[in-house]
C-alpha atoms as a PDB file:
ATOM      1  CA  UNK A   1     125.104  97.706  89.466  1.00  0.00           C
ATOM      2  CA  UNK A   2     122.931  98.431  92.686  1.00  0.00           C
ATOM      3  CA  UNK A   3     122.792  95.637  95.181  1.00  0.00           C
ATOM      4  CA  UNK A   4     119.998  93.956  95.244  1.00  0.00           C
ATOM      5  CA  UNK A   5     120.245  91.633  97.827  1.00  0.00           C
ATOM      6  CA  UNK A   6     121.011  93.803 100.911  1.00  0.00           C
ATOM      7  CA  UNK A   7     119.893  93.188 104.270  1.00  0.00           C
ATOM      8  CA  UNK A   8     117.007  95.354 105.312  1.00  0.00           C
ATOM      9  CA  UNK A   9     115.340  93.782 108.554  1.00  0.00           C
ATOM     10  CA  UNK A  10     115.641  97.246 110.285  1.00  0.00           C
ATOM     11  CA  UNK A  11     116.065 100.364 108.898  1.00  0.00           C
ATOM     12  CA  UNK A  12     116.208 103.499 111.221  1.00  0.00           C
ATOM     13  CA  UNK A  13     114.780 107.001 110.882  1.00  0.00           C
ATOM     14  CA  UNK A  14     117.176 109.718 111.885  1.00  0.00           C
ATOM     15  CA  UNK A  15     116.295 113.579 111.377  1.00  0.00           C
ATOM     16  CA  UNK A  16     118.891 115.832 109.607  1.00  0.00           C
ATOM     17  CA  UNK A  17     118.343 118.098 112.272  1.00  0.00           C
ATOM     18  CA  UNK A  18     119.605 116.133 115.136  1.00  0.00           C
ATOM     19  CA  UNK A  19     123.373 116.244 115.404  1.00  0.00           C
ATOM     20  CA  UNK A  20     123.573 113.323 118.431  1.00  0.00           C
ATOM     21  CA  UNK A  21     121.147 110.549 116.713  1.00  0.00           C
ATOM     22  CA  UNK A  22     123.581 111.030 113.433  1.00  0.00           C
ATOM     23  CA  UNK A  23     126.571 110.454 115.772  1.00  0.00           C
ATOM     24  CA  UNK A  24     124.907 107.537 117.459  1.00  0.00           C
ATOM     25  CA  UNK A  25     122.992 105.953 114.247  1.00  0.00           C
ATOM     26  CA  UNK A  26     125.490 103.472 113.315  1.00  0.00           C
ATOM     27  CA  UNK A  27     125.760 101.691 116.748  1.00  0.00           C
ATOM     28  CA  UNK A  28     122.370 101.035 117.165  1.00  0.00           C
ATOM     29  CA  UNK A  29     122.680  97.320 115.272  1.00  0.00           C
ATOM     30  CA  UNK A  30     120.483  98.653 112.091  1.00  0.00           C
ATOM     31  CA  UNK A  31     120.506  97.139 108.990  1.00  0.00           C
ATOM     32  CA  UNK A  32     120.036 100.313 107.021  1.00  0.00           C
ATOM     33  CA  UNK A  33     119.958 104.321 108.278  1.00  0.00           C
ATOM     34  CA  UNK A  34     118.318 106.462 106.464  1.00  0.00           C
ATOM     35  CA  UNK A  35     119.253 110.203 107.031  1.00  0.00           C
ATOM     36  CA  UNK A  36     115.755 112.429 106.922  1.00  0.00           C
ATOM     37  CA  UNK A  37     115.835 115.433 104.710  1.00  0.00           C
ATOM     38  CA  UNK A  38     112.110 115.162 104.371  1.00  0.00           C
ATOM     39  CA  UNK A  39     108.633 114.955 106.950  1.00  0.00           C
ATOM     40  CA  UNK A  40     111.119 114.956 110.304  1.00  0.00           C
ATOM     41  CA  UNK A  41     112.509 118.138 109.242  1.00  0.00           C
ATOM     42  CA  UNK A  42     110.486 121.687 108.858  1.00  0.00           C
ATOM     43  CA  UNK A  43     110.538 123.817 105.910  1.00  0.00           C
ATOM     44  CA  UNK A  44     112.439 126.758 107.365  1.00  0.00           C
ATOM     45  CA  UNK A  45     115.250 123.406 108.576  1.00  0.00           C
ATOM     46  CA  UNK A  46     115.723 121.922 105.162  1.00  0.00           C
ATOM     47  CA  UNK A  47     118.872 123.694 104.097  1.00  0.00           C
ATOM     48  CA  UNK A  48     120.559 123.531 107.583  1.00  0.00           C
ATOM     49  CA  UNK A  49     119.336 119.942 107.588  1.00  0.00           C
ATOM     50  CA  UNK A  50     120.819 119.237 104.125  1.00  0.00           C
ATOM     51  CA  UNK A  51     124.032 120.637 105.483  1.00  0.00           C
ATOM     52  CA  UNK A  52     124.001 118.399 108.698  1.00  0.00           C
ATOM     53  CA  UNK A  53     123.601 115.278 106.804  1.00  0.00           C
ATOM     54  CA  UNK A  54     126.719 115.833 104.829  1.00  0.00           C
ATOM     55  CA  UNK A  55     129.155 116.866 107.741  1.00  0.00           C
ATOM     56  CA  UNK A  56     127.764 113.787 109.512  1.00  0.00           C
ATOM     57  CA  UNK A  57     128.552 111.697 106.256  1.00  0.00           C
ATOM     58  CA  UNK A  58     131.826 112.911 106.254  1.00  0.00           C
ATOM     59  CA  UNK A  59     132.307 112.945 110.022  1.00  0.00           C
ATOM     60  CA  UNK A  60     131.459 109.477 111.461  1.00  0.00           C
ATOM     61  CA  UNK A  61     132.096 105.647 110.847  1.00  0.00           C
ATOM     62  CA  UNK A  62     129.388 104.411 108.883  1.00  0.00           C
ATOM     63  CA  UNK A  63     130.889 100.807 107.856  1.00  0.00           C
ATOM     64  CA  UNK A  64     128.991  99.155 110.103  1.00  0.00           C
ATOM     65  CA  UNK A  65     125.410  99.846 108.529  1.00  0.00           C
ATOM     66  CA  UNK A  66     124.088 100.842 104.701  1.00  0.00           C
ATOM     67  CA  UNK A  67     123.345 104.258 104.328  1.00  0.00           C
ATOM     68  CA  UNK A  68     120.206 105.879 102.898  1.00  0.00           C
ATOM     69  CA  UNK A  69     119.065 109.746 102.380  1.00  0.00           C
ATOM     70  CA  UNK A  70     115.428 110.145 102.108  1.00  0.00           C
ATOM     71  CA  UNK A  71     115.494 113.508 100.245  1.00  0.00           C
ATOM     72  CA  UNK A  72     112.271 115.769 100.003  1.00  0.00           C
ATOM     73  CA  UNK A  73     109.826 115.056  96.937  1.00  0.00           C
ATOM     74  CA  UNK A  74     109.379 115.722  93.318  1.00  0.00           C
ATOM     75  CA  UNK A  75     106.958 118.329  94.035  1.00  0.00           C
ATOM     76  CA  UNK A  76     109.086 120.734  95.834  1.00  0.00           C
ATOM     77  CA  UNK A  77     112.301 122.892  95.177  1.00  0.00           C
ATOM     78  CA  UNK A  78     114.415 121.090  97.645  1.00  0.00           C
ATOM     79  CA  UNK A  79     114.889 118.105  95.767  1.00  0.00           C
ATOM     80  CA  UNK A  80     117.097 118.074  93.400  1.00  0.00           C
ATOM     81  CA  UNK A  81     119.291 120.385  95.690  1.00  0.00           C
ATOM     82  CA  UNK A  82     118.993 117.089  98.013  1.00  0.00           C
ATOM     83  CA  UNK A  83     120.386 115.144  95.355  1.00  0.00           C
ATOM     84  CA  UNK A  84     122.906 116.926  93.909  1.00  0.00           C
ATOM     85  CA  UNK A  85     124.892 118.684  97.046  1.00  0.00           C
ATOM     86  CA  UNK A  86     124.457 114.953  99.091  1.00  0.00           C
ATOM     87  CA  UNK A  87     126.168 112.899  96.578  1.00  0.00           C
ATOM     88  CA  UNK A  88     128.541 115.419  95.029  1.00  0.00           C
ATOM     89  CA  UNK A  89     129.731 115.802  98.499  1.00  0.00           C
ATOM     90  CA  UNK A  90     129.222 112.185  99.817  1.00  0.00           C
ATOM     91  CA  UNK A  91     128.712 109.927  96.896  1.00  0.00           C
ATOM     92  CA  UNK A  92     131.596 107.609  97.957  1.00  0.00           C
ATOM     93  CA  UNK A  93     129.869 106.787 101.419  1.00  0.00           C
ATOM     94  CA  UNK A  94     125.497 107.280 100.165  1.00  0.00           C
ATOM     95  CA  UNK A  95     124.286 103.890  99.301  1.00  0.00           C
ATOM     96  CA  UNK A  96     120.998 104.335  98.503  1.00  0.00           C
ATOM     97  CA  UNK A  97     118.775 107.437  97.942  1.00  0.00           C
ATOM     98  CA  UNK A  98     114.991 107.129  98.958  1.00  0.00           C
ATOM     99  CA  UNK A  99     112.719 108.775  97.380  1.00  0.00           C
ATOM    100  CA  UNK A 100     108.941 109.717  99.010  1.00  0.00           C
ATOM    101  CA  UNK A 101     105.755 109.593  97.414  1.00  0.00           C
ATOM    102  CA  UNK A 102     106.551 108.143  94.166  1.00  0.00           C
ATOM    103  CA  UNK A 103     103.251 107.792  92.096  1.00  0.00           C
ATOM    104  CA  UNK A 104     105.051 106.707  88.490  1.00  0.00           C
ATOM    105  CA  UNK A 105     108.125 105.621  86.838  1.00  0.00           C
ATOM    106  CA  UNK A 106     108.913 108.824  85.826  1.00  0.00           C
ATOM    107  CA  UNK A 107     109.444 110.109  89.602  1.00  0.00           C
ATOM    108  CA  UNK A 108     112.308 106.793  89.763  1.00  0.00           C
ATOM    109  CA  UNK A 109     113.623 107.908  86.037  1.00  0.00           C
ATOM    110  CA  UNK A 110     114.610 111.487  87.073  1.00  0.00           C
ATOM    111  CA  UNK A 111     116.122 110.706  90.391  1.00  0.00           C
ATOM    112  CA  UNK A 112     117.941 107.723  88.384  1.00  0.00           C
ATOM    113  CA  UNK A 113     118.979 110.419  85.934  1.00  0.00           C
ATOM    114  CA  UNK A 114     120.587 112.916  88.618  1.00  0.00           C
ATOM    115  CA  UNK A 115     122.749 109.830  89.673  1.00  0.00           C
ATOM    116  CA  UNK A 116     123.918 108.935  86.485  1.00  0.00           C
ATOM    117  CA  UNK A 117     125.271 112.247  85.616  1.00  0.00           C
ATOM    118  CA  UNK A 118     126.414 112.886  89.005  1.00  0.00           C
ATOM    119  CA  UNK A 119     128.586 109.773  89.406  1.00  0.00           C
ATOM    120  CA  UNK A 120     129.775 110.511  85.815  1.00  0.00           C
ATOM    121  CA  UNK A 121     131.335 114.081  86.699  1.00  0.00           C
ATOM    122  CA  UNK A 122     132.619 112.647  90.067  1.00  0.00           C
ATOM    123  CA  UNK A 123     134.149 109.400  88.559  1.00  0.00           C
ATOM    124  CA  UNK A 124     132.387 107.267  90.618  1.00  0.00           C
ATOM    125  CA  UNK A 125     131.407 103.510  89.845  1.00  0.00           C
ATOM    126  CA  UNK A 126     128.607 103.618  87.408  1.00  0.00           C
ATOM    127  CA  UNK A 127     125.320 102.448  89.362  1.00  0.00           C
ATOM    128  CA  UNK A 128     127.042 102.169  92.720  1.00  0.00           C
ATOM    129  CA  UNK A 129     123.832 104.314  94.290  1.00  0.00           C
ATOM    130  CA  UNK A 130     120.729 102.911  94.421  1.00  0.00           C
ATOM    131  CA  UNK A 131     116.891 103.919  94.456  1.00  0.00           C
ATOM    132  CA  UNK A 132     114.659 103.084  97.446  1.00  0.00           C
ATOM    133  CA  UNK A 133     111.260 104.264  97.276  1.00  0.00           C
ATOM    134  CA  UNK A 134     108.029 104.831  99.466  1.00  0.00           C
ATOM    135  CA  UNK A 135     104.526 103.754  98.200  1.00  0.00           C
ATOM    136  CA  UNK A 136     102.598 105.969 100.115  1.00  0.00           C
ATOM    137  CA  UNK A 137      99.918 107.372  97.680  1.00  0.00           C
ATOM    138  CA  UNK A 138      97.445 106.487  95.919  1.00  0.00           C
ATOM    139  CA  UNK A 139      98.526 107.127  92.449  1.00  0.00           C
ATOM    140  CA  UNK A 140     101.617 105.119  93.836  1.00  0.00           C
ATOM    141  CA  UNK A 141      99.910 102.312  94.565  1.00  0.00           C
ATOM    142  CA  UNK A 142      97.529 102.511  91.780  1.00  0.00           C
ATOM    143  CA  UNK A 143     101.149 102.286  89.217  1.00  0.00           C
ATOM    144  CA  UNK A 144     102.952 100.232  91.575  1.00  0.00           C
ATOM    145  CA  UNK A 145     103.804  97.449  88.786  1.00  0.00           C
ATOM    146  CA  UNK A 146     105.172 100.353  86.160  1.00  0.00           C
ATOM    147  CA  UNK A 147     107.432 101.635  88.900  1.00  0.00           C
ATOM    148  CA  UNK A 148     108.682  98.630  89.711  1.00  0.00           C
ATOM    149  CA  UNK A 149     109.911  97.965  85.977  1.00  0.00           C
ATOM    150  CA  UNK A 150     111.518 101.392  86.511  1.00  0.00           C
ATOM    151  CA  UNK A 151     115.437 101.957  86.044  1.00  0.00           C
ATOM    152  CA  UNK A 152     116.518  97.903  86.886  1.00  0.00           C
ATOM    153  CA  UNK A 153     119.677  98.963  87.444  1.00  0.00           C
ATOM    154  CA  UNK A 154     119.547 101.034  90.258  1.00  0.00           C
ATOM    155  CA  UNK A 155     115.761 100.412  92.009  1.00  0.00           C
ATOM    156  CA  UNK A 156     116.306  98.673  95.099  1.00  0.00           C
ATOM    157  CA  UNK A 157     113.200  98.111  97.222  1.00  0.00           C
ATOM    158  CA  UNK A 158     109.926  99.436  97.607  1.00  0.00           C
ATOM    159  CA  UNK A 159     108.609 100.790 101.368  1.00  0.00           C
ATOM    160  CA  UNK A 160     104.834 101.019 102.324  1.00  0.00           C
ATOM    161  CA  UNK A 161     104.572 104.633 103.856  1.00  0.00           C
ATOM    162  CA  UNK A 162     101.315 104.079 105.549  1.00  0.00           C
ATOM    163  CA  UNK A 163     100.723 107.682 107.314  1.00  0.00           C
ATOM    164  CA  UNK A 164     100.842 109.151 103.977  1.00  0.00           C
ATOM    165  CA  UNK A 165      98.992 106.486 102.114  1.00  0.00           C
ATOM    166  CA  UNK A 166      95.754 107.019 104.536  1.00  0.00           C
ATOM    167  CA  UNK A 167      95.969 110.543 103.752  1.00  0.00           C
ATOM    168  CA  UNK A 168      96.388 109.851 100.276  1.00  0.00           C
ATOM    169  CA  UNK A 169      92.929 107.319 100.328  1.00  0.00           C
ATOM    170  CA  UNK A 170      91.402 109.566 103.139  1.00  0.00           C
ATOM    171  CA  UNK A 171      91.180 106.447 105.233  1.00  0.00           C
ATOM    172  CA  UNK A 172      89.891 106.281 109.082  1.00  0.00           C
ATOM    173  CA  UNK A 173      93.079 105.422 111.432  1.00  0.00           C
ATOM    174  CA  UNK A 174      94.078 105.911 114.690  1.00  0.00           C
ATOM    175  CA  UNK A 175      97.696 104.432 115.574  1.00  0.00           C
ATOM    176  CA  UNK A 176      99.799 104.636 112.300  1.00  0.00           C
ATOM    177  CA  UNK A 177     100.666 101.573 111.456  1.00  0.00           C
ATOM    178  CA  UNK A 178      98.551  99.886 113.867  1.00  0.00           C
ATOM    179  CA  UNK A 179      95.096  98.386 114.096  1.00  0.00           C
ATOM    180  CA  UNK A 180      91.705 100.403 113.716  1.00  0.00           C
ATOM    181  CA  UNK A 181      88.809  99.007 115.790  1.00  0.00           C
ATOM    182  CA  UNK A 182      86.323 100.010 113.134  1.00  0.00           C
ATOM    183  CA  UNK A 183      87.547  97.829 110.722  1.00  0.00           C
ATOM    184  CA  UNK A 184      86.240  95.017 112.188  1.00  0.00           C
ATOM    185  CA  UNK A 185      83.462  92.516 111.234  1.00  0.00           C
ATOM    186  CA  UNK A 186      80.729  90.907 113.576  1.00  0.00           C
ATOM    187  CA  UNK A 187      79.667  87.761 113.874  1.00  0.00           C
ATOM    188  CA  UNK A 188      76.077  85.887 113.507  1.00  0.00           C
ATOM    189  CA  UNK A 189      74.571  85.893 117.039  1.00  0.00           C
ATOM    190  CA  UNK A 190      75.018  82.684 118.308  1.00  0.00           C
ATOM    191  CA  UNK A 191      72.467  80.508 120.547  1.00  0.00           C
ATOM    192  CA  UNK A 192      72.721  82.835 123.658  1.00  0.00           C
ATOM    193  CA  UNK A 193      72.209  86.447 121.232  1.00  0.00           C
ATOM    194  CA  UNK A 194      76.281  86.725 121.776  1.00  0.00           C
ATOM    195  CA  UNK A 195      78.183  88.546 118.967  1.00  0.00           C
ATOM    196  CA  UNK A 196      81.789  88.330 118.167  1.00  0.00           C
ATOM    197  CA  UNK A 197      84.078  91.164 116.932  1.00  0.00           C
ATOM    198  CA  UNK A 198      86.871  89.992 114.597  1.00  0.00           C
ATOM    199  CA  UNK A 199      89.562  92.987 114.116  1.00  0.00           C
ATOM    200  CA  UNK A 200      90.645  92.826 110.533  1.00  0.00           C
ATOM    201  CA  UNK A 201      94.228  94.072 109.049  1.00  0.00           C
ATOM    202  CA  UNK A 202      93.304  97.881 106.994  1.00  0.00           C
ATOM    203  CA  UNK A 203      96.717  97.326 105.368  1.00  0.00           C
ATOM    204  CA  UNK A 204      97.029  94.145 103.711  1.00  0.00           C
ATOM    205  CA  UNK A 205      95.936  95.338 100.816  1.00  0.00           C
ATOM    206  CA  UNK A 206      98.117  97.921 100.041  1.00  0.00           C
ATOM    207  CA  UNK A 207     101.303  95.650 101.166  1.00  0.00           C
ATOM    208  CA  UNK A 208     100.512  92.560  99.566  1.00  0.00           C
ATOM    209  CA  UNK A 209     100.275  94.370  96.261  1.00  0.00           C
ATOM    210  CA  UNK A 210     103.479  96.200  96.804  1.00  0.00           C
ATOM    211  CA  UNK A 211     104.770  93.004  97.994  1.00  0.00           C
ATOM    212  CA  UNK A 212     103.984  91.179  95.037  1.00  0.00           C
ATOM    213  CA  UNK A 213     105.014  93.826  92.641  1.00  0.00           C
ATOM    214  CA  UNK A 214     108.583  94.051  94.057  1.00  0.00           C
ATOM    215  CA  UNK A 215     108.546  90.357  93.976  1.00  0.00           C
ATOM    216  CA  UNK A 216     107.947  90.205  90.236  1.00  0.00           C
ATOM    217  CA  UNK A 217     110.793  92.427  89.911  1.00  0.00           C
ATOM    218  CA  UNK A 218     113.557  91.442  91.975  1.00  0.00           C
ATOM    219  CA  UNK A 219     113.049  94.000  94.732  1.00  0.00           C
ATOM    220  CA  UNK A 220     112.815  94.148  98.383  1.00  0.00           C
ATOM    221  CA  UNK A 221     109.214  94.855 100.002  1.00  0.00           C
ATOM    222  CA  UNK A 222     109.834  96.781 103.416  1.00  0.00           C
ATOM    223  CA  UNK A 223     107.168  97.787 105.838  1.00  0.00           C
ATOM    224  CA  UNK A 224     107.314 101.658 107.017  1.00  0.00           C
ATOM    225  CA  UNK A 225     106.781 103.041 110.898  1.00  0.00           C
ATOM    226  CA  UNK A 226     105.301 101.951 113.565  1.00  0.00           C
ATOM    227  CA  UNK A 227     104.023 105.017 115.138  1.00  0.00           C
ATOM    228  CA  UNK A 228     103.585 104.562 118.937  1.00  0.00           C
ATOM    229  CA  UNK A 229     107.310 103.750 119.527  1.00  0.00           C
ATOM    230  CA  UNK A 230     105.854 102.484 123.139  1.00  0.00           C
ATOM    231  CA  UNK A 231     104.061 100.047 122.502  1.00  0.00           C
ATOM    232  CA  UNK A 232     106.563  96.802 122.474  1.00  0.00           C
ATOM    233  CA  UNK A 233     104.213  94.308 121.102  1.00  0.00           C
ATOM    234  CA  UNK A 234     101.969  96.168 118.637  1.00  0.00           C
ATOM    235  CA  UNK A 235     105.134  96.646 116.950  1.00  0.00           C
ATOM    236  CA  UNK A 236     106.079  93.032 116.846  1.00  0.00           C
ATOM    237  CA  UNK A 237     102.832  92.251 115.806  1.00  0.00           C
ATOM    238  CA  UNK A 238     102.676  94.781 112.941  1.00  0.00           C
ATOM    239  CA  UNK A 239     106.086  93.651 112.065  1.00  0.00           C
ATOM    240  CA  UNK A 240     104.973  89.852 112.087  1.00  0.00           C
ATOM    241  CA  UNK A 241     101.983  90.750 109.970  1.00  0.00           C
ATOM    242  CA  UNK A 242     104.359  92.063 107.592  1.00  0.00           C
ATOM    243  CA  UNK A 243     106.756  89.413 107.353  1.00  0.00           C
ATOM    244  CA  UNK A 244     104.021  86.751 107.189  1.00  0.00           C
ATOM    245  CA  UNK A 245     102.811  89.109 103.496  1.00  0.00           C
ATOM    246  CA  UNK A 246     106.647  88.989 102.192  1.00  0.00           C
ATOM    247  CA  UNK A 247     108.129  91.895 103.602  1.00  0.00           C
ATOM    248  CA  UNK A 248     111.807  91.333 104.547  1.00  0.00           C
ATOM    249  CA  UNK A 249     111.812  94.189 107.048  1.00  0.00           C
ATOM    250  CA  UNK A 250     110.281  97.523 108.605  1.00  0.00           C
ATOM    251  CA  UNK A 251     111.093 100.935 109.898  1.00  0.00           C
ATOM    252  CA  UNK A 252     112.309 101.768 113.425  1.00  0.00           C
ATOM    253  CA  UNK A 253     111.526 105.079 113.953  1.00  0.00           C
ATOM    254  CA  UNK A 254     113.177 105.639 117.827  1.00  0.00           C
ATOM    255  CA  UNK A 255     116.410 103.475 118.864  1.00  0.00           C
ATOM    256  CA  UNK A 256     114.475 100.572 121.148  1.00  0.00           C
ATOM    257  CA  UNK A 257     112.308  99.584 117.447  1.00  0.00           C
ATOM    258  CA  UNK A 258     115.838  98.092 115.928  1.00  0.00           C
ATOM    259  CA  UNK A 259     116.200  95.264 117.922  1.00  0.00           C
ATOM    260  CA  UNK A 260     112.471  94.608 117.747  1.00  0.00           C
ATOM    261  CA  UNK A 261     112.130  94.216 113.637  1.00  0.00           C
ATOM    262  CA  UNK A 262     115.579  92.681 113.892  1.00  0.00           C
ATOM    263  CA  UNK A 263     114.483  89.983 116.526  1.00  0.00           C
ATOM    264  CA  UNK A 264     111.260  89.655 114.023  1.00  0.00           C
ATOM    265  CA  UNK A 265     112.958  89.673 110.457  1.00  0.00           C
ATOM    266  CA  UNK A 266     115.395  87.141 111.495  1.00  0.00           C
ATOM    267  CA  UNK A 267     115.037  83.695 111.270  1.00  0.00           C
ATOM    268  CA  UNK A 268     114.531  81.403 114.498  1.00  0.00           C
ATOM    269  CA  UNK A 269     116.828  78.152 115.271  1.00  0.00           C
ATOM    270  CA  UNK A 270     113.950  76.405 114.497  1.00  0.00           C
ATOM    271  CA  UNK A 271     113.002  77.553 111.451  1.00  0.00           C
ATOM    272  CA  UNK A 272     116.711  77.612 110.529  1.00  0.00           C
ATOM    273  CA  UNK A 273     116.584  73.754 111.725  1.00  0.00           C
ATOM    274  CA  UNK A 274     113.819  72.813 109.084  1.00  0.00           C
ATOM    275  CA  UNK A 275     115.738  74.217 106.130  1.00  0.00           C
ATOM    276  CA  UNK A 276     118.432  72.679 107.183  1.00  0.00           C
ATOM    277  CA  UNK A 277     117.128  69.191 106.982  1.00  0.00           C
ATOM    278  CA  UNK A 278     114.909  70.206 104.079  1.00  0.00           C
ATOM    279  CA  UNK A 279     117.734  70.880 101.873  1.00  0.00           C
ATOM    280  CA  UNK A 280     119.504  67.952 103.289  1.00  0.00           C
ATOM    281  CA  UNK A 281     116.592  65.353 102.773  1.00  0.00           C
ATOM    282  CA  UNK A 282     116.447  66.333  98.972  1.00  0.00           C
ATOM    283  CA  UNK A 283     120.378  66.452  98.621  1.00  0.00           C
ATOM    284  CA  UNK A 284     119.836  62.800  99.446  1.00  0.00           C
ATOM    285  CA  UNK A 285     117.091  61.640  97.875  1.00  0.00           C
ATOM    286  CA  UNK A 286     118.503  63.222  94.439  1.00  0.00           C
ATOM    287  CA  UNK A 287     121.647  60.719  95.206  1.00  0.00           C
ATOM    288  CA  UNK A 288     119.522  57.695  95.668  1.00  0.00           C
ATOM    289  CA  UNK A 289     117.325  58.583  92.639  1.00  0.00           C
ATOM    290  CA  UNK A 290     114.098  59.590  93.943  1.00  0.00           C
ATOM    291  CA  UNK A 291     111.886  62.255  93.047  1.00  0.00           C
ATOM    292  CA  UNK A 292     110.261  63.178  96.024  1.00  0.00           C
ATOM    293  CA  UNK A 293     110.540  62.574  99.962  1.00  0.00           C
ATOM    294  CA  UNK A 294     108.893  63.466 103.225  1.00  0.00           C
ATOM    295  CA  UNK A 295     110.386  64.876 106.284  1.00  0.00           C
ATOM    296  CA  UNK A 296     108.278  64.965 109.916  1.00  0.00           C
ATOM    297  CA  UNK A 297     105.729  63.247 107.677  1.00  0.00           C
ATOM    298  CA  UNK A 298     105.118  65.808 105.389  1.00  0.00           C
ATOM    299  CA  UNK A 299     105.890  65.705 101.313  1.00  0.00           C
ATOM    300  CA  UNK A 300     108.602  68.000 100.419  1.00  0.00           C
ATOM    301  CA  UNK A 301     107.967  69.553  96.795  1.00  0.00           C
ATOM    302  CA  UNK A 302     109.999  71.838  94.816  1.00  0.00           C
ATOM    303  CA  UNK A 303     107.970  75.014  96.333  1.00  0.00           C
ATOM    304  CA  UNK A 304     109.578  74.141 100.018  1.00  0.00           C
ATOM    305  CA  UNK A 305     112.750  73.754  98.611  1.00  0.00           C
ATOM    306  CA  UNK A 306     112.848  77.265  97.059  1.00  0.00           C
ATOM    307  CA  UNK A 307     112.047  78.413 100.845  1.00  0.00           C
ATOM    308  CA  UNK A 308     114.682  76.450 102.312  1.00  0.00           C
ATOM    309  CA  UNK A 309     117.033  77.914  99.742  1.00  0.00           C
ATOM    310  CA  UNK A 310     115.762  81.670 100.091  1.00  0.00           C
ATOM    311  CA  UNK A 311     115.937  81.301 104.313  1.00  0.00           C
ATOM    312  CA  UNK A 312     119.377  80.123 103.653  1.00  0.00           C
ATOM    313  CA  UNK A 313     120.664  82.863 101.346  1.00  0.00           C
ATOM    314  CA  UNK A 314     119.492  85.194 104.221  1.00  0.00           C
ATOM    315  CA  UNK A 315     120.662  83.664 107.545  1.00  0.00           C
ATOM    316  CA  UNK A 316     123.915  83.601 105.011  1.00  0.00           C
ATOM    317  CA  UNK A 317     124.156  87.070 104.599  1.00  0.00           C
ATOM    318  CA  UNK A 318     122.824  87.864 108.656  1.00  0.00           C
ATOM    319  CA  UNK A 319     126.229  85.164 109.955  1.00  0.00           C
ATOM    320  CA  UNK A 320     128.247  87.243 107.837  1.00  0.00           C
ATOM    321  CA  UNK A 321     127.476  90.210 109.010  1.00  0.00           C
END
């Protein structure tokens, strides 16, 4: 069976086409690399890409990070080429697959098909590979529960593509991933005629809803790219935003955004601290027969205790790594 609990506070972009980023990927302290096969690669690239990816695969160390290949979509004749001559050749070292624009659970069913009968004829463990996928369309987001229910046993996590997904909705943008002035809401005028512009989020929509629907179905919600790979603290920010909705982490799409969604999606001392003593105050309270306690003067219920637990599992997982 897929895992389902892997760690995915970073996960960095690298294009099939660039020889160098492949050889440097796995030193960069990500979480997860995904190899592109898809939008960072042009049309007349894709086979010489496709080719790249596997000699890198079978070139360099890769045990220090999971390993994704975002093949090219449904839609086009490069796919299933993507899938087959990756993990025929590689299918020992792939550990996911990601699949763009995925608008129903048909799209998950046919990649999730390919593996099965690829893993079959190469002997491999049953399920080993999993399915990532990007919401990034309408129709995506509009099915988003249904694919979620799609193929258990290998669907992974879901990532918010948010480029495509304003294309998709023909929304108004600027900075992908970032804020848009316009969507913004004044103020009444206040005693002196003075007006105040509050900046609202255009996205937390789209990833609360993917949020919750991965949620409902044992997945992991990830937030996609941050697009102006200067800009320090608009991607903390975004990356904030996202972890505040659910998300447990985003895209780094250029080297220096890894440490940033790491440094974001990983829990501080004190927050670390508080679970701590949350878990501890209950394990003694259950000994001397109470039902309930307080900690810093504050009731601890059963709903804080299932967020102690789930920051634990985590920072568990991030010490052993």
């Amino acid at each position: 069976m897929t895992e389902k609990s892997r760690l995915h506070r970073s996960e960095l972009a690298v294009p099939g086409t660039n020889l160098r980023a492949m050889e440097k990927a796995a030193t960069l302290g990500a979480d997860v690399v995904f190899l592109d096969l898809e939008d960072a690669v042009a049309p007349d690239d894709k086979e010489r890409a496709r080719a790249n990816v596997i000699d890198a695969l079978g070139t360099h160390d890769w045990s220090a990070t999971a390993i994704s290949v975002r093949i090219n979509g449904l839609d086009t004749h490069w796919c299933y080429r993507d899938v087959v001559d990756v993990v025929e050749a590689r299918g020992e070292i792939v550990d996911t697959v990601l699949v763009p624009k995925v608008g129903s659970p048909s799209d998950v069913e046919f990649v999730g098909t390919l593996l099965d009968q690829i893993e079959q004829r190469r002997g491999l463990e049953p399920g080993r590979i999993g399915i990532t996928i990007l919401i990034e369309t309408a129709k995506g987001m509009a099915n988003v529960e249904a694919i979620g229910r799609a193929r258990p046993d290998r669907l992974e996590a879901m990532t918010f593509g948010v480029a495509d997904y304003a294309a998709s909705v023909q929304a108004r943008t600027t900075n992908i991933g970032g804020a848009n002035p316009d969507y913004a809401m004044l103020t009444d005028a206040d005693a002196a005629g003075e007006r105040q512009r509050h900046w609202g989020d255009q996205w937390h929509f789209g990833i609360s809803r993917m949020v919750a629907a991965c949620r409902a179905e044992g997945l992991r919600p990830i937030d996609g790219p941050f697009g102006d790979h200067g800009d320090a603290e608009g991607y903390r920010a975004a990356a904030r935003r996202a972890a505040a909705l659910g998300c447990e982490g985003k895209w780094a799409i250029h080297p220096s955004q890894v440490d940033l969604a790491n440094e974001v999606f990983t829990p501080s001392d004190a927050e670390v601290d508080r679970a701590e003593r949350i878990l501890q105050a209950m394990e003694e309270a259950a000994k001397e027969g109470k039902g309930a306690v307080s900690l810093d003067g504050r009731l601890i219920d059963a709903a804080s205790i299932r967020m102690a637990e789930n920051l634990m599992r985590k920072v568990e997982q991030m010490r052993s790594r």
